[in-house]
Structure formats: C-alpha cells, structure tokens
C-alpha atoms as a PDB file:
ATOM      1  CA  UNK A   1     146.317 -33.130 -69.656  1.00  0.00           C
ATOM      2  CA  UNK A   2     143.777 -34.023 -72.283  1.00  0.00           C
ATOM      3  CA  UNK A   3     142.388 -30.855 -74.243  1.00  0.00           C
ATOM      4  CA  UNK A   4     138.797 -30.939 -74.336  1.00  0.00           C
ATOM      5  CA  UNK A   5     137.675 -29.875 -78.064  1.00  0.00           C
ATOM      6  CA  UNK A   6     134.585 -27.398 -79.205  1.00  0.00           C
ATOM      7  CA  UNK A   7     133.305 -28.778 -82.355  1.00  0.00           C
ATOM      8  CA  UNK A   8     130.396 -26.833 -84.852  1.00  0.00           C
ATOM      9  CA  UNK A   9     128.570 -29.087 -86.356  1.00  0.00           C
ATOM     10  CA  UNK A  10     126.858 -28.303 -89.979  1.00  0.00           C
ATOM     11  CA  UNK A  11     124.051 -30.418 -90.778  1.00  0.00           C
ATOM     12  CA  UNK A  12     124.000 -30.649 -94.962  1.00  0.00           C
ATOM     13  CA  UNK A  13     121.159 -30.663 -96.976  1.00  0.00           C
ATOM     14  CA  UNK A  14     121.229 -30.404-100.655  1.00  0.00           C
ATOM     15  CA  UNK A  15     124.335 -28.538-100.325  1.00  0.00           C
ATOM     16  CA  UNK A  16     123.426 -25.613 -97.582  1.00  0.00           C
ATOM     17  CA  UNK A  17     123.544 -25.992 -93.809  1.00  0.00           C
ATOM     18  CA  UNK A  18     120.789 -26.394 -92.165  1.00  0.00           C
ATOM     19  CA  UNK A  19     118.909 -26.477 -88.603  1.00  0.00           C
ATOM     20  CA  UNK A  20     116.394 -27.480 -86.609  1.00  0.00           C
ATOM     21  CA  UNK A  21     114.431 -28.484 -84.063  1.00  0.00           C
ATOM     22  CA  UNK A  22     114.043 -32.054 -82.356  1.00  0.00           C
ATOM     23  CA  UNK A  23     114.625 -33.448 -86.129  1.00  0.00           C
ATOM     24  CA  UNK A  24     112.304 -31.442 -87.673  1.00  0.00           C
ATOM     25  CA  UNK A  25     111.555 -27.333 -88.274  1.00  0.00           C
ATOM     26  CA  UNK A  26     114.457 -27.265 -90.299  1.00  0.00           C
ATOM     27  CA  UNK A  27     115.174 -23.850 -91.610  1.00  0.00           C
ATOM     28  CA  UNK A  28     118.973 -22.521 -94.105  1.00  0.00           C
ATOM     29  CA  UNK A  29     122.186 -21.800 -92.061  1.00  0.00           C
ATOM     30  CA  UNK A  30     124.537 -21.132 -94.776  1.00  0.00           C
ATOM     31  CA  UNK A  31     126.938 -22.445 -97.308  1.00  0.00           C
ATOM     32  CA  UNK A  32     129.008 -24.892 -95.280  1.00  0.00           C
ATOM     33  CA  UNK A  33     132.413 -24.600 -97.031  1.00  0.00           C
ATOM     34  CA  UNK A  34     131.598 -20.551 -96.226  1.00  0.00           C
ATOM     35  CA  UNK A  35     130.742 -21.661 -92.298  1.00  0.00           C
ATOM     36  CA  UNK A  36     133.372 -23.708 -92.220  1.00  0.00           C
ATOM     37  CA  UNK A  37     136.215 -21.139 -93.088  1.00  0.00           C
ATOM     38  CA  UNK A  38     134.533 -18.911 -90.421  1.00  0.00           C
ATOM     39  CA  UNK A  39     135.112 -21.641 -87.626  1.00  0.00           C
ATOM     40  CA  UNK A  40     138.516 -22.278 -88.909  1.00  0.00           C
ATOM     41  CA  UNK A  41     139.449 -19.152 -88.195  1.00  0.00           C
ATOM     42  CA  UNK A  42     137.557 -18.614 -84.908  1.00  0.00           C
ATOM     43  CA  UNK A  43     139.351 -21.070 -83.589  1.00  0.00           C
ATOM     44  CA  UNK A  44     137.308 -24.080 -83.563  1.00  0.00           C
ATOM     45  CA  UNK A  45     139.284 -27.500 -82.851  1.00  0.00           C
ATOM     46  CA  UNK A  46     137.271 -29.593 -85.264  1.00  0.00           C
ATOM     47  CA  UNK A  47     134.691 -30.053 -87.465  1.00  0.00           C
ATOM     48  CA  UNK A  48     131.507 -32.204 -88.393  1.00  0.00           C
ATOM     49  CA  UNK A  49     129.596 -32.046 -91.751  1.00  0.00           C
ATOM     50  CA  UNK A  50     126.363 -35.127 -91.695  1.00  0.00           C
ATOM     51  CA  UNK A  51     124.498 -34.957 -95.132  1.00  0.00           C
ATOM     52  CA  UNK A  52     121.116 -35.403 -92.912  1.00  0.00           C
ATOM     53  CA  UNK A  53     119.036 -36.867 -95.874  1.00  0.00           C
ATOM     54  CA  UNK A  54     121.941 -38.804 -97.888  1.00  0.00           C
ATOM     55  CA  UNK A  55     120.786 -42.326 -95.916  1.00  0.00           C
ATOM     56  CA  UNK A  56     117.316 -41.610 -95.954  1.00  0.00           C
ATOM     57  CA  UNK A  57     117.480 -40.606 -99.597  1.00  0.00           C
ATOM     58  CA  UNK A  58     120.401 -43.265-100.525  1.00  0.00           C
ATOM     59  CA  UNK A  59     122.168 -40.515-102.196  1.00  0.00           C
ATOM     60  CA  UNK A  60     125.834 -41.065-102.503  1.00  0.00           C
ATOM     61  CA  UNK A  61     128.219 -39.260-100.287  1.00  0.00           C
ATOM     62  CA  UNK A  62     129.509 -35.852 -99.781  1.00  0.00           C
ATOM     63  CA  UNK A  63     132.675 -36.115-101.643  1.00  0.00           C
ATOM     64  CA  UNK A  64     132.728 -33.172-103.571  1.00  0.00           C
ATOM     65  CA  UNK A  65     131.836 -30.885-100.364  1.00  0.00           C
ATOM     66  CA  UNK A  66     134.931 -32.915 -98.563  1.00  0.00           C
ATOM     67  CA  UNK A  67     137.717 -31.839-101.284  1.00  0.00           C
ATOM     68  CA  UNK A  68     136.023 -28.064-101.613  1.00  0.00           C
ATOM     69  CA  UNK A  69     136.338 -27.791 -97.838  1.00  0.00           C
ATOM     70  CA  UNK A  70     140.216 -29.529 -97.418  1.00  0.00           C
ATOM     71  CA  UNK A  71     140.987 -26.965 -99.891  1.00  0.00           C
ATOM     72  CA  UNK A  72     139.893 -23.834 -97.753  1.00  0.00           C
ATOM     73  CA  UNK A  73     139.800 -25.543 -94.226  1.00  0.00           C
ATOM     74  CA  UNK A  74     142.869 -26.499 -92.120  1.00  0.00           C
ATOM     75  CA  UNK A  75     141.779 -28.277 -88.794  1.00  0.00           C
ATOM     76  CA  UNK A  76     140.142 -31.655 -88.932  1.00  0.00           C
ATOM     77  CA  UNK A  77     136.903 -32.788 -90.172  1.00  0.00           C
ATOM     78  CA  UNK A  78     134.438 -35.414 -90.046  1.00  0.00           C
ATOM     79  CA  UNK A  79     132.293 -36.576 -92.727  1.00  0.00           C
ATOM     80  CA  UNK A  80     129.170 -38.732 -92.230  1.00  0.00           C
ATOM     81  CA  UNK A  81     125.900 -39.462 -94.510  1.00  0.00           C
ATOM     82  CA  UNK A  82     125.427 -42.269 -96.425  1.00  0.00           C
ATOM     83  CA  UNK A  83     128.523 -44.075 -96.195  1.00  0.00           C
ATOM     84  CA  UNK A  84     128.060 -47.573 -96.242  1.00  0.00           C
ATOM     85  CA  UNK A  85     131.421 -49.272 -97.282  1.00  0.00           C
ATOM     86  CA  UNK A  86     134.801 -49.376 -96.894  1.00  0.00           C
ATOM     87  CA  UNK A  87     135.322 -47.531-100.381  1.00  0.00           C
ATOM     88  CA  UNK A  88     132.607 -45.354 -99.419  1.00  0.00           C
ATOM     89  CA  UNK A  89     134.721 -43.975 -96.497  1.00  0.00           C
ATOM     90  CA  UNK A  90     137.650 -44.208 -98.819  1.00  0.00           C
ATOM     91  CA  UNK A  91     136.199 -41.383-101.152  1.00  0.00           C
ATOM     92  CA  UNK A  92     135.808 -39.457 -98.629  1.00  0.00           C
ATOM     93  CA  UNK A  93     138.644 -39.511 -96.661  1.00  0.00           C
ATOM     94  CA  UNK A  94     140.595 -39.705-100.120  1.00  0.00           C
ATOM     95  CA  UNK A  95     138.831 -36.409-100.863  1.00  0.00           C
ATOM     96  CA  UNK A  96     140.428 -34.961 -97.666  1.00  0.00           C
ATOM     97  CA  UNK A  97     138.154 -35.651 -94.756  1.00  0.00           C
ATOM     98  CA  UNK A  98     140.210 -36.810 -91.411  1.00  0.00           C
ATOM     99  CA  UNK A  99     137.380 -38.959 -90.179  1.00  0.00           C
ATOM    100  CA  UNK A 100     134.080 -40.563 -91.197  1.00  0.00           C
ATOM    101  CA  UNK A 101     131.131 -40.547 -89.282  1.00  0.00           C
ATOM    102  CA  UNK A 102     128.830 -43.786 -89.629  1.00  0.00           C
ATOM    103  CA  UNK A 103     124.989 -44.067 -88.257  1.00  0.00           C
ATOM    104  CA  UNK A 104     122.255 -46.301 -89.904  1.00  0.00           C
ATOM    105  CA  UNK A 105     124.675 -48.062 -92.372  1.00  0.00           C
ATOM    106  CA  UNK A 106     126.329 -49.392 -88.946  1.00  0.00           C
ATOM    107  CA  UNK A 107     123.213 -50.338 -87.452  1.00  0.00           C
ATOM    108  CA  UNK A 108     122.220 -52.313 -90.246  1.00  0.00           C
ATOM    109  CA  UNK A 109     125.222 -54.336 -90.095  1.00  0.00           C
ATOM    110  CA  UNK A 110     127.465 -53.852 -87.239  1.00  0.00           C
ATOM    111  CA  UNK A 111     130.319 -55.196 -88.765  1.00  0.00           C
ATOM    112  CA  UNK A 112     130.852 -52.299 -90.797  1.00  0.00           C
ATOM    113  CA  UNK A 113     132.468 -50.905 -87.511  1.00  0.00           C
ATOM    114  CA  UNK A 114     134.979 -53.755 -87.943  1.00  0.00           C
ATOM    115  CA  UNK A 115     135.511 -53.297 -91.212  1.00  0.00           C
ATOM    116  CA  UNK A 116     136.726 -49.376 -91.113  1.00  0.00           C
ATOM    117  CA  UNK A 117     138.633 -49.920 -88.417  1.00  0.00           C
ATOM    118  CA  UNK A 118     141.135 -52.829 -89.602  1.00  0.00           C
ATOM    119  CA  UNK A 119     140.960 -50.320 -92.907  1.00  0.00           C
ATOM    120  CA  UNK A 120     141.572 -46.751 -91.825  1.00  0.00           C
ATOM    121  CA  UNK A 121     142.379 -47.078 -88.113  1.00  0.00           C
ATOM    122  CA  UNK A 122     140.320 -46.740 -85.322  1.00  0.00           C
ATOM    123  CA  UNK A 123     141.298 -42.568 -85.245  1.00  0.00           C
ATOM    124  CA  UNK A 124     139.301 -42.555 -88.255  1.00  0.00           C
ATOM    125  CA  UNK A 125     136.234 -44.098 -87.256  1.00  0.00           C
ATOM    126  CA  UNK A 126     132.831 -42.148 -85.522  1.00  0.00           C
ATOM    127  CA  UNK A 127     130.004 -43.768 -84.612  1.00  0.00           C
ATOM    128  CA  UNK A 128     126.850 -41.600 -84.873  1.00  0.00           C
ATOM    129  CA  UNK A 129     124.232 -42.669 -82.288  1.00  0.00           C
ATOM    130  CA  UNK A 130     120.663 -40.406 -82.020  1.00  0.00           C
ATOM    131  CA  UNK A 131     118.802 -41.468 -78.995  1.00  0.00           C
ATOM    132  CA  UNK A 132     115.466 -40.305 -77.564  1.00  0.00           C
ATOM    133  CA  UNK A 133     113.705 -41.224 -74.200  1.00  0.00           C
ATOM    134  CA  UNK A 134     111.675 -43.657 -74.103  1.00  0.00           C
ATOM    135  CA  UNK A 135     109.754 -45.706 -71.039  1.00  0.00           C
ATOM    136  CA  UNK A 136     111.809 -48.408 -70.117  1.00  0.00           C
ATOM    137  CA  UNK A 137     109.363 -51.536 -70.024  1.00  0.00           C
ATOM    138  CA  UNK A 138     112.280 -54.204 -70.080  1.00  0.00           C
ATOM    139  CA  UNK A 139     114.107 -54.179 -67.013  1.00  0.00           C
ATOM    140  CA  UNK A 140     117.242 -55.191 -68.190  1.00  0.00           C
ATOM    141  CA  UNK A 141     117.192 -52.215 -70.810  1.00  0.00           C
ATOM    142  CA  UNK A 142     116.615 -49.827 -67.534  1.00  0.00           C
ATOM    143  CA  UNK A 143     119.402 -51.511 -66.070  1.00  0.00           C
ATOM    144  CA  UNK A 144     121.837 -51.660 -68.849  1.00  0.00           C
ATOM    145  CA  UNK A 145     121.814 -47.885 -69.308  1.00  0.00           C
ATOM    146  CA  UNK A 146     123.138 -47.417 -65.865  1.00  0.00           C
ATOM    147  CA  UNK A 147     120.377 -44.238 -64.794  1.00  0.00           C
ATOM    148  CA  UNK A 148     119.216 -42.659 -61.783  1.00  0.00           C
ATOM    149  CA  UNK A 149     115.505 -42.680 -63.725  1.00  0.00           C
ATOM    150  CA  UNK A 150     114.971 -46.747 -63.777  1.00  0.00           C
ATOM    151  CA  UNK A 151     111.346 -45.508 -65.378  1.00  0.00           C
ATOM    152  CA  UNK A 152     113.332 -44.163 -68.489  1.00  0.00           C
ATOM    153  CA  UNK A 153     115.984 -45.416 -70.978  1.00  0.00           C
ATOM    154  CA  UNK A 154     116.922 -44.195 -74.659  1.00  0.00           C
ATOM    155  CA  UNK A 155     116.104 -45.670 -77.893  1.00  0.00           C
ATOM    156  CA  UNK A 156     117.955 -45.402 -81.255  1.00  0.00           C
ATOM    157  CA  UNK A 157     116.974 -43.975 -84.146  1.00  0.00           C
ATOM    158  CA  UNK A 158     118.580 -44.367 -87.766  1.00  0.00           C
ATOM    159  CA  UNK A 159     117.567 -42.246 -91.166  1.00  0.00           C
ATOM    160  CA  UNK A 160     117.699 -38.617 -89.682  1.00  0.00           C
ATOM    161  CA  UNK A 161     115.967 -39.819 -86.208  1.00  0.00           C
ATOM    162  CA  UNK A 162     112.938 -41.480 -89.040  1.00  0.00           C
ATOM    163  CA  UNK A 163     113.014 -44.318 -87.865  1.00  0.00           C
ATOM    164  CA  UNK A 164     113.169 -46.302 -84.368  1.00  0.00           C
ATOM    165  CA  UNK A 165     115.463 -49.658 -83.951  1.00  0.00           C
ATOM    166  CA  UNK A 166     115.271 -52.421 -81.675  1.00  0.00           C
ATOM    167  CA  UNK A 167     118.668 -50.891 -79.802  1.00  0.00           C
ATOM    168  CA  UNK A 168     119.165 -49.549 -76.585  1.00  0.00           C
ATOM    169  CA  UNK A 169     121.743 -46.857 -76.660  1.00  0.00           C
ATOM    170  CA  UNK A 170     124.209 -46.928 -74.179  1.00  0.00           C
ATOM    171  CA  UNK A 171     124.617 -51.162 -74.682  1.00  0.00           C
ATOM    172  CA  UNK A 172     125.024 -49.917 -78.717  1.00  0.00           C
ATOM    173  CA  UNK A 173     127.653 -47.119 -77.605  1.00  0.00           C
ATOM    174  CA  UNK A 174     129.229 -50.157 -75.755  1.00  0.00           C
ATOM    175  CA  UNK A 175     129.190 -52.610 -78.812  1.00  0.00           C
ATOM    176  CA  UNK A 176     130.838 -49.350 -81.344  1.00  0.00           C
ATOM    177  CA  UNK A 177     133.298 -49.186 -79.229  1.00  0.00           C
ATOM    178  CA  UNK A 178     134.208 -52.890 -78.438  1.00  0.00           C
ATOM    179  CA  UNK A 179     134.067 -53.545 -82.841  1.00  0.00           C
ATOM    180  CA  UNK A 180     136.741 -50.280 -83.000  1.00  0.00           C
ATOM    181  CA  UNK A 181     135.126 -47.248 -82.987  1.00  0.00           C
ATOM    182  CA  UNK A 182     137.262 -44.062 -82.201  1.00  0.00           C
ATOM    183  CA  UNK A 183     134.752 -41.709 -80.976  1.00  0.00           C
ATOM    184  CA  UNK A 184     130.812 -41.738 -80.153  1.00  0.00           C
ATOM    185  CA  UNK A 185     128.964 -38.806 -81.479  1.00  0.00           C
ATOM    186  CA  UNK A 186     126.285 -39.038 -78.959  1.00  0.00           C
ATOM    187  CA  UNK A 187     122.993 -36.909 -80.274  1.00  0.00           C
ATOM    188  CA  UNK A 188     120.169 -36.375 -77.974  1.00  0.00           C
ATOM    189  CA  UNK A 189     117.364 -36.170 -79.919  1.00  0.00           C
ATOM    190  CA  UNK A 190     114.861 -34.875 -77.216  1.00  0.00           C
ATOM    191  CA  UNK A 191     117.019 -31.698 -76.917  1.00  0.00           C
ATOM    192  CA  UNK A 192     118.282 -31.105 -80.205  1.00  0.00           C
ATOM    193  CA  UNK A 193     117.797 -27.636 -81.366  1.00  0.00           C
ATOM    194  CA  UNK A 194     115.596 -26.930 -78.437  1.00  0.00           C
ATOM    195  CA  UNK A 195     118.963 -24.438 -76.648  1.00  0.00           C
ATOM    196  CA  UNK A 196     117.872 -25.989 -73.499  1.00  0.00           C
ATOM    197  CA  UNK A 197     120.921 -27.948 -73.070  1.00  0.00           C
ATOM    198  CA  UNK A 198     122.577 -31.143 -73.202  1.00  0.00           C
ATOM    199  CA  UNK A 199     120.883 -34.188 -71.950  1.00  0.00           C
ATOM    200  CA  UNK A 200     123.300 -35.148 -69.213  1.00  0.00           C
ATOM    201  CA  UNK A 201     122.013 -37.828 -67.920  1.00  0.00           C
ATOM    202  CA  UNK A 202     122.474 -39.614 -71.111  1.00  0.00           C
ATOM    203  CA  UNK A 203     126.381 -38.222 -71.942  1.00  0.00           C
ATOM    204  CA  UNK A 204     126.985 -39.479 -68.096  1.00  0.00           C
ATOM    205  CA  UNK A 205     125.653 -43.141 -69.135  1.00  0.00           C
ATOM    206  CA  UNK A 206     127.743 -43.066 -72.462  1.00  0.00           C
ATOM    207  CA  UNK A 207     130.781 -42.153 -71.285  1.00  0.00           C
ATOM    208  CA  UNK A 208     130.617 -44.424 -68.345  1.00  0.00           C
ATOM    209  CA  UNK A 209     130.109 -46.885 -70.720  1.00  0.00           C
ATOM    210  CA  UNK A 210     132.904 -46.590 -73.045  1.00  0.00           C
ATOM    211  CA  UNK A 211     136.820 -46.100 -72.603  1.00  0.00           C
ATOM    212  CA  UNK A 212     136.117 -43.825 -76.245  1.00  0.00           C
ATOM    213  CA  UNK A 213     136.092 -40.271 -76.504  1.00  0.00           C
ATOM    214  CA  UNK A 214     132.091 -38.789 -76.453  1.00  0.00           C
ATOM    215  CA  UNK A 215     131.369 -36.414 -78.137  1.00  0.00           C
ATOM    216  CA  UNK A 216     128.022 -34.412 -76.650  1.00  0.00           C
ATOM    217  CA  UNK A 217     125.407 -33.256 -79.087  1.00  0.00           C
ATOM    218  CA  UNK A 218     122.275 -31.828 -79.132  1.00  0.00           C
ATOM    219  CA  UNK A 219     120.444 -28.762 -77.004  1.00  0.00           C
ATOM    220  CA  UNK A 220     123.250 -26.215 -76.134  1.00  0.00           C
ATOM    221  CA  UNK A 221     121.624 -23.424 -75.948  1.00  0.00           C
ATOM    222  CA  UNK A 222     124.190 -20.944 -73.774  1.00  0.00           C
ATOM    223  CA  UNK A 223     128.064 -21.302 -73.074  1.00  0.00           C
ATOM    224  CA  UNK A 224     127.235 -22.598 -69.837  1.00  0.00           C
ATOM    225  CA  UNK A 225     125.757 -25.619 -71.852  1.00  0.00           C
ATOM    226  CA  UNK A 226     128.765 -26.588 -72.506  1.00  0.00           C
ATOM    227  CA  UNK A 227     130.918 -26.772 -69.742  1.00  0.00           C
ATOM    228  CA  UNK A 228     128.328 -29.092 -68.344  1.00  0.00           C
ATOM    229  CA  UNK A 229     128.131 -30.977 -70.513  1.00  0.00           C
ATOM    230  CA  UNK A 230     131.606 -32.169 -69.720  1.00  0.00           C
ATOM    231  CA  UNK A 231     131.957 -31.432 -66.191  1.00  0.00           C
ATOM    232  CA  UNK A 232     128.796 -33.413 -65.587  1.00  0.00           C
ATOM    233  CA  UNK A 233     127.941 -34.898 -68.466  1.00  0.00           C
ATOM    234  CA  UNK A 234     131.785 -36.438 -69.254  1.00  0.00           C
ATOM    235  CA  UNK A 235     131.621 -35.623 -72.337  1.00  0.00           C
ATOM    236  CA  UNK A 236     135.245 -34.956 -74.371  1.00  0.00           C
ATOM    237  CA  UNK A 237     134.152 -32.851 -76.853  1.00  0.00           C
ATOM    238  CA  UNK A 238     131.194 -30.755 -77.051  1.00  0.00           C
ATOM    239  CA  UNK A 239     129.099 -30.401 -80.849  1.00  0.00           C
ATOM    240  CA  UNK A 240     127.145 -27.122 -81.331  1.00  0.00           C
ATOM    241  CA  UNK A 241     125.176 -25.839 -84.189  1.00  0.00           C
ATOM    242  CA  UNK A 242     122.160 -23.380 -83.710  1.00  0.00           C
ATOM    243  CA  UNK A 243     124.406 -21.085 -80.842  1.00  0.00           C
ATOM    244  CA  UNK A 244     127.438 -20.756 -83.391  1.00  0.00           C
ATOM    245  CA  UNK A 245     125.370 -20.601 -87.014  1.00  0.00           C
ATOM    246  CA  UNK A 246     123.350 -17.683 -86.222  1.00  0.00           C
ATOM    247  CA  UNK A 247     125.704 -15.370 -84.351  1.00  0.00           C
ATOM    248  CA  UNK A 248     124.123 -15.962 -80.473  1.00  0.00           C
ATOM    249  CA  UNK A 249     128.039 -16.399 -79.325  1.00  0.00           C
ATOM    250  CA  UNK A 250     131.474 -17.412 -81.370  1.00  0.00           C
ATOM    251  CA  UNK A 251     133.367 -20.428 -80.776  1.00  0.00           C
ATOM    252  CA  UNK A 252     135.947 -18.103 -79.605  1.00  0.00           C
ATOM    253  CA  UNK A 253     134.075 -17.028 -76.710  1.00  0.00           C
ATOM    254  CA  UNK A 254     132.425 -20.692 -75.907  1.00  0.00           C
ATOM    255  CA  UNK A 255     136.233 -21.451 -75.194  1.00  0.00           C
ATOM    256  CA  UNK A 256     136.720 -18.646 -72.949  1.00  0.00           C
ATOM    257  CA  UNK A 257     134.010 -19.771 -71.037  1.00  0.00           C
ATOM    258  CA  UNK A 258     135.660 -23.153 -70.754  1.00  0.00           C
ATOM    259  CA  UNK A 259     139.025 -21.925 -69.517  1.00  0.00           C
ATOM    260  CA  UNK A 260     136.891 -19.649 -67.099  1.00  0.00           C
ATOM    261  CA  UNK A 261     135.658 -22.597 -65.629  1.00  0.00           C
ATOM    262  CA  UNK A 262     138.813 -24.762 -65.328  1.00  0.00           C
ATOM    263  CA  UNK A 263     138.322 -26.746 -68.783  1.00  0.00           C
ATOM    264  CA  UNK A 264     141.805 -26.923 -70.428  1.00  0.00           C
ATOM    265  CA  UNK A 265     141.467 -26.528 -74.372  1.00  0.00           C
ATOM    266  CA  UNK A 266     143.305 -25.265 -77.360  1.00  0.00           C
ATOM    267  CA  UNK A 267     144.070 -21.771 -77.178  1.00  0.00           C
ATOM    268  CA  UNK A 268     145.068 -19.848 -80.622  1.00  0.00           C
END
C-alpha cells in the first residue's frame, strides 16, 4: 500500500514565507525555518521551500536556509530556486536538503534533468512545472494533453509564472520524466491561492501521463480539496500553503480527513 503524503509548501522570498494569489497579491507568512518546525511536528510527511524570485532575480540558491532548517527539521525537504547545475544542487543537498526542485533552469536546457539524475539519483530529482489554461489552437496540443475540454490545454510558465514558453504541459511532464525525473510538482497556476481547489482536470492528465509520483499544487482551499485531488485528480501527494500558513486547518487534521475518506497515509 503506497502512503499518500501531505506536503506544506513555503514559498521564500528574501528570507520570509510568503503567499499569494494566482502569482501575484503576495502578502508575509512567516519565518520558514519557524513554519517549518511547526509542520515537523504536526506531522507533516514532507516539505517544499521554492525561493520564488531566485531565477527571476538570478540570485544564488538557498543554501544557508537548507543547513538552518536540517538543523531544526527532521522529515524530508525539497529545495528549488535558482538551481541551475549539478554543483548548484550539490550545495544544496550538501547543506542538508533531501531533494532539489528544478523549473526554468530545466526548461532552458532539458538536459539538466539528465544531468541530476546520473548525479544524485532520480529520488533526488523534482521537476517544477506551473501551467495555466490556455485555448488550444493546435490540435495536436489539445490532443496530447489527453482532456475532456478539446477547446482548452495548459501552457508553461518559467520565472515565478513571468513568463510563457513554447511547452505544452502534460507532453513536458512526459519528457521530465522520460530524462529521470523523480517526482512532478504539478502547479496550477489558474487556482493558485484562489482556495477554490485543485485543478483536476489537469493532475488527471499528468498523472496519466507519467509512471512518476505527482505531486498536486495550487487552489486547496478546504480538506476536502485534498482528498480530491487524489481520488480524482491521481495525484500522490498533495502541496498546500495558504490553508496551513494562516491557521484555517493543521496538517494534522488535513490527514484525518484523508483516513476518513479511505486515503492511507502516515500516521504519528
């Protein structure tokens, strides 16, 4: 039986958490290392730190948050914003981070995917993907996403969701995972911050596509969110932010919604 994992996510901006609202209304959460000790101990199964400006900005990565949160943090955690190189991820995974999480680097050059994988393993390796709807006026991009909405298909974004690229996401979910990507952190950038839920659609396409775990992210808004987001959605893991950072519920009771519903995860 594969556990199903509830991850917070803290979004990292000049060294406090932050949050917003499709990309944009972004407003303080916290000290992360602070947040992050408080997850810990609710029980959360993972977590994800992305420095949201560090590619746009081409600042150099987290490190030092990485070894301040290994030293108070004991589950696993992902680290992602502006790593562009294999000794980029080795900093930070040196500095005590279990994964790295790469977006617009690996969009830029695909290879990178590769290139961390034969390095570190594919365990180590998440690719980021933020998608948005978007009028499908290629057939073969309304077919390649697999939908029940032919009219509609996803774009990709890189920077922060900045800027657009000439990829369709569920075909670049497909290509991570075929160069050796572990996971796909799948964002929906339409529903991000908005608490009205995943988009499902778009977790159902993904995960089709992939034999990789998915990782949901992006509109949860109620615990309910959640467990359709993989009861529907097929997602294996399910990213929140807004519900968990300002007290709305803990991740302790987002799991006991789960098990209510039949989802097996972690317990303790």
């Amino acid at each position: 039986m594969v556990l199903k994992r509830v991850i917070p996510c803290l979004d990292v901006d000049r060294g406090r958490v932050v949050k917003g609202t499709n990309f944009v209304g972004i407003r303080d959460a916290g000290d992360p290392v602070e947040l992050a000790e408080r997850y810990d101990a609710e029980g959360a199964d993972e977590l994800v730190f992305l420095d949201i400006t560090a590619s746009h900005e081409e600042r150099e990565t987290i490190v030092e948050l990485a070894r301040r949160t290994a030293d108070n943090v004991f589950i696993p955690f992902t680290i992602g914003g502006g790593i562009r190189s294999v000794s980029d991820a080795q900093a930070v995974l040196d500095a005590g981070a279990d994964k790295v999480s790469v977006n617009s680097a690996a969009l830029a050059r695909p290879e990178l995917i590769n290139e961390l994988s034969d390095v570190f393993g594919a365990q180590c390796v998440v690719v980021a993907i933020d998608a948005k709807r978007r009028p499908a006026t290629d057939p073969a991009a309304a077919d390649a996403k697999r939908s029940t909405s032919p009219a509609m298909t996803w774009g990709v974004y890189v920077n922060g969701g900045r800027v657009p690229v000439d990829r369709e996401a569920v075909e670049w979910a497909r290509e991570a995972a075929e160069r050796g990507a572990g996971e796909i952190l799948l964002t929906s950038m339409d529903r991000d911050g908005t608490t009205d839920g995943y988009d499902l659609e778009l977790t159902r396409a993904v995960a089709d596509a992939v034999g990789i775990p998915v990782i949901a992210s992006g509109g949860a808004g109620e615990l309910d969110h959640l467990t359709e987001a993989i009861s529907e959605g097929g997602a294996d893991a399910v990213l929140c932010a807004s519900i968990f950072h300002y007290g709305a519920h803990t991740v302790g009771e987002a799991k006991q919604r789960l098990r209510e519903a039949g989802v097996p995860v972690r317990t303790g």
